[in-house]
Protein backbone atom coordinates (compact mmCIF):
# COMPACT_ATOMS: atom_id res chain seq x y z
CA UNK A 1 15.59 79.95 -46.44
CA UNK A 2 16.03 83.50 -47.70
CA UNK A 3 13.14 85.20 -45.78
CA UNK A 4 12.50 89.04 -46.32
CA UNK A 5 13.72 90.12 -42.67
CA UNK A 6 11.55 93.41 -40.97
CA UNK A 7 12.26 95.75 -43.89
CA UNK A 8 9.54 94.61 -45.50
CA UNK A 9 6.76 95.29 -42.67
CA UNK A 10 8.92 98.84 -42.36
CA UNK A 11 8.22 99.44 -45.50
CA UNK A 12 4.18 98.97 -45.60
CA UNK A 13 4.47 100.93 -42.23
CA UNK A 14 6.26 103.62 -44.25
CA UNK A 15 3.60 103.86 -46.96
CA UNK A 16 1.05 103.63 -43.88
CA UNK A 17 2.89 106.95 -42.40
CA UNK A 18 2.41 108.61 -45.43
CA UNK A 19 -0.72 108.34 -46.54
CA UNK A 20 -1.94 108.64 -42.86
CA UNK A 21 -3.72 112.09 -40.83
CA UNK A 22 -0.48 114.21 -40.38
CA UNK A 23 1.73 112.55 -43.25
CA UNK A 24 3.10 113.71 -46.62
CA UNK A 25 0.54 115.85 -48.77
CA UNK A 26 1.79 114.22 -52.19
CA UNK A 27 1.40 111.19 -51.17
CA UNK A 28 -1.80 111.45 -49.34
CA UNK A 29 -3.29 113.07 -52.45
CA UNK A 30 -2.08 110.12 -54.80
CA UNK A 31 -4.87 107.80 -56.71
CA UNK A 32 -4.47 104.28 -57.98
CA UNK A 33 -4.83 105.54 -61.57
CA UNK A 34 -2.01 107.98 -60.59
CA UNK A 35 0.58 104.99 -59.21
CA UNK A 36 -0.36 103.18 -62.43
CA UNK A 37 1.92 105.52 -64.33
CA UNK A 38 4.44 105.08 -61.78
CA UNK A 39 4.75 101.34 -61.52
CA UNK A 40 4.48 101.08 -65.43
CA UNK A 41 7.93 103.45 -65.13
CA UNK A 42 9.20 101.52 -62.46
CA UNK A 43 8.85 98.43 -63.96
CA UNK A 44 10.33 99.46 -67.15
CA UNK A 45 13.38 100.74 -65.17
CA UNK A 46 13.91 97.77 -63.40
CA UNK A 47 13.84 95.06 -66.83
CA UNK A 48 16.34 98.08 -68.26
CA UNK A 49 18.41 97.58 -64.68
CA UNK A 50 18.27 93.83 -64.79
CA UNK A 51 19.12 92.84 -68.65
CA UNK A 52 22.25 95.64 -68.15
CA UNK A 53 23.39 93.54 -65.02
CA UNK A 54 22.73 90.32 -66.47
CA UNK A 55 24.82 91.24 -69.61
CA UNK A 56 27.79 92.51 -66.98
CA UNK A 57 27.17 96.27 -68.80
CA UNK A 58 25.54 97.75 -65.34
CA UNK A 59 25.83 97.34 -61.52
CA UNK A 60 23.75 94.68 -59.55
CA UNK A 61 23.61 97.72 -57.26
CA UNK A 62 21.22 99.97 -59.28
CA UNK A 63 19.53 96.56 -60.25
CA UNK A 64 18.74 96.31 -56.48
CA UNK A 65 17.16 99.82 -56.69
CA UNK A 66 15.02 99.44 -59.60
CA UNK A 67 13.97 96.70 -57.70
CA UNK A 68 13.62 98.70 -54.42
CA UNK A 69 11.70 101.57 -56.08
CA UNK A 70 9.65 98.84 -57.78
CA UNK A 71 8.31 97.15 -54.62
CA UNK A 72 8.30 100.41 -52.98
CA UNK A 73 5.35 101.56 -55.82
CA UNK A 74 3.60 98.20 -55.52
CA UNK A 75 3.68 98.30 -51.60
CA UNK A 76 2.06 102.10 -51.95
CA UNK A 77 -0.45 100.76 -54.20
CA UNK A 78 -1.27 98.23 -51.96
CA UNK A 79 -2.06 100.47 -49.27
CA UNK A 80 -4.49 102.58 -51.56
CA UNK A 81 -6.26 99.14 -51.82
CA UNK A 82 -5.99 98.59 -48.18
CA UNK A 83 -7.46 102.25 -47.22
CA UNK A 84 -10.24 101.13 -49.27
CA UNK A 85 -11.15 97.95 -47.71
CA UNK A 86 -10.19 95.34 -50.54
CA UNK A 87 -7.27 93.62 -49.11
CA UNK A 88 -4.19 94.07 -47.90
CA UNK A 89 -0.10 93.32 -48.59
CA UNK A 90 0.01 90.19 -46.23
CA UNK A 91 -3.38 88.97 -48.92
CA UNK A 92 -1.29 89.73 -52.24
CA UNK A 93 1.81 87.67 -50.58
CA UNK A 94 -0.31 84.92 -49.62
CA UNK A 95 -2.31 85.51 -53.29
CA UNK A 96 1.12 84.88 -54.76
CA UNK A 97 2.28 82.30 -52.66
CA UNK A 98 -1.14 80.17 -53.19
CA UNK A 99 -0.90 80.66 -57.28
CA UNK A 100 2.93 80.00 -57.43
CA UNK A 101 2.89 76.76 -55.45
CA UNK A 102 -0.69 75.57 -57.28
CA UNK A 103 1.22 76.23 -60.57
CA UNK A 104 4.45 74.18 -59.67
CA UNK A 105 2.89 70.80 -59.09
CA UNK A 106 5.87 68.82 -60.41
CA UNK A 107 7.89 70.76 -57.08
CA UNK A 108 4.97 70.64 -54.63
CA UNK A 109 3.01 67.48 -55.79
CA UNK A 110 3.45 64.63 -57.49
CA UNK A 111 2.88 65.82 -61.39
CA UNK A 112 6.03 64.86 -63.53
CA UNK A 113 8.25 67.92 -65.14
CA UNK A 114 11.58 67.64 -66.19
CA UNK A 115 12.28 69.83 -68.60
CA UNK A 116 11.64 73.05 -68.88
CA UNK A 117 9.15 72.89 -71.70
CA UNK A 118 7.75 70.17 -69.71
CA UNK A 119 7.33 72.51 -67.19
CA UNK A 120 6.00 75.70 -69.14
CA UNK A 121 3.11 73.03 -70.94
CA UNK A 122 2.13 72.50 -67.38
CA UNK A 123 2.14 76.29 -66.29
CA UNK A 124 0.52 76.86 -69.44
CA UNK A 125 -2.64 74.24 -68.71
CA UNK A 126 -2.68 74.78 -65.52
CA UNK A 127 -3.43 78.25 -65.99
CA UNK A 128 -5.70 77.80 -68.60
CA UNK A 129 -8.05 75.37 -66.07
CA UNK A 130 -7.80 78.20 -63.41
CA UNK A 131 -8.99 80.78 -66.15
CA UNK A 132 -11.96 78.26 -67.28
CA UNK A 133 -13.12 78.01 -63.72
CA UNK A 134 -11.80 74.27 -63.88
CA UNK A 135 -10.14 72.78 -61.00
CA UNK A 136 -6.64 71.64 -61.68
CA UNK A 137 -6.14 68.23 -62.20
């Protein structure tokens, strides 16, 4: 299994630094309608970073850092979040984790999926029963 290794938790321990009594100013001073901006950049760098390595016109190298700065602006909002009460980056993984497997049933269950149109009606309904407030079937 590829697991994320202890970068990650250095990471949200960075952004806890940071934002903490005694860390940076900027940072400290940042909103969540502030990061906003800067994940809406950062993700826009990253699909630029990722369709130029895909095509073999750019590095997977600065793909990895448009990744890197990326997480690095979702793990800071996170934090913001955090400071606040609301929930924290170990919530959003599991959040993720929950929606991803609930939304692969044909992988995780025993729904049927073999193609993958097959598989995108099924995303596609499933997601629509979660929206409705229905439970999946």
């Amino acid at each position: 299994m590829n697991t994320p290794g202890p970068h990650l938790d250095a990471l949200v321990a960075v952004f806890e630094r940071l934002r903490a009594e005694g860390g940076c100013a900027w940072d400290r001073e940042r909103t969540l309608a502030d990061l906003g901006r800067y994940l809406r950049e950062e993700c826009e760098e990253a699909v630029a970073a990722l369709g130029a390595a895909d095509r073999g016109e750019g590095e997977p190298g600065a793909f990895r850092e448009e990744c890197g700065d990326l997480l690095a602006n979702l793990v800071f909002t996170v934090q913001i979040a955090r400071e606040r009460g609301w929930f924290d980056m170990d919530e959003v993984a599991r959040g993720a984790c929950e929606k991803i497997v609930r939304r692969h049933p044909h992988v995780f269950g025993d729904a049927k999926a073999d193609t993958p149109e097959e598989v995108e009606a099924l995303w596609q309904r499933i997601k629509a029963e979660e929206r409705s407030g229905k439970p999946p079937a």
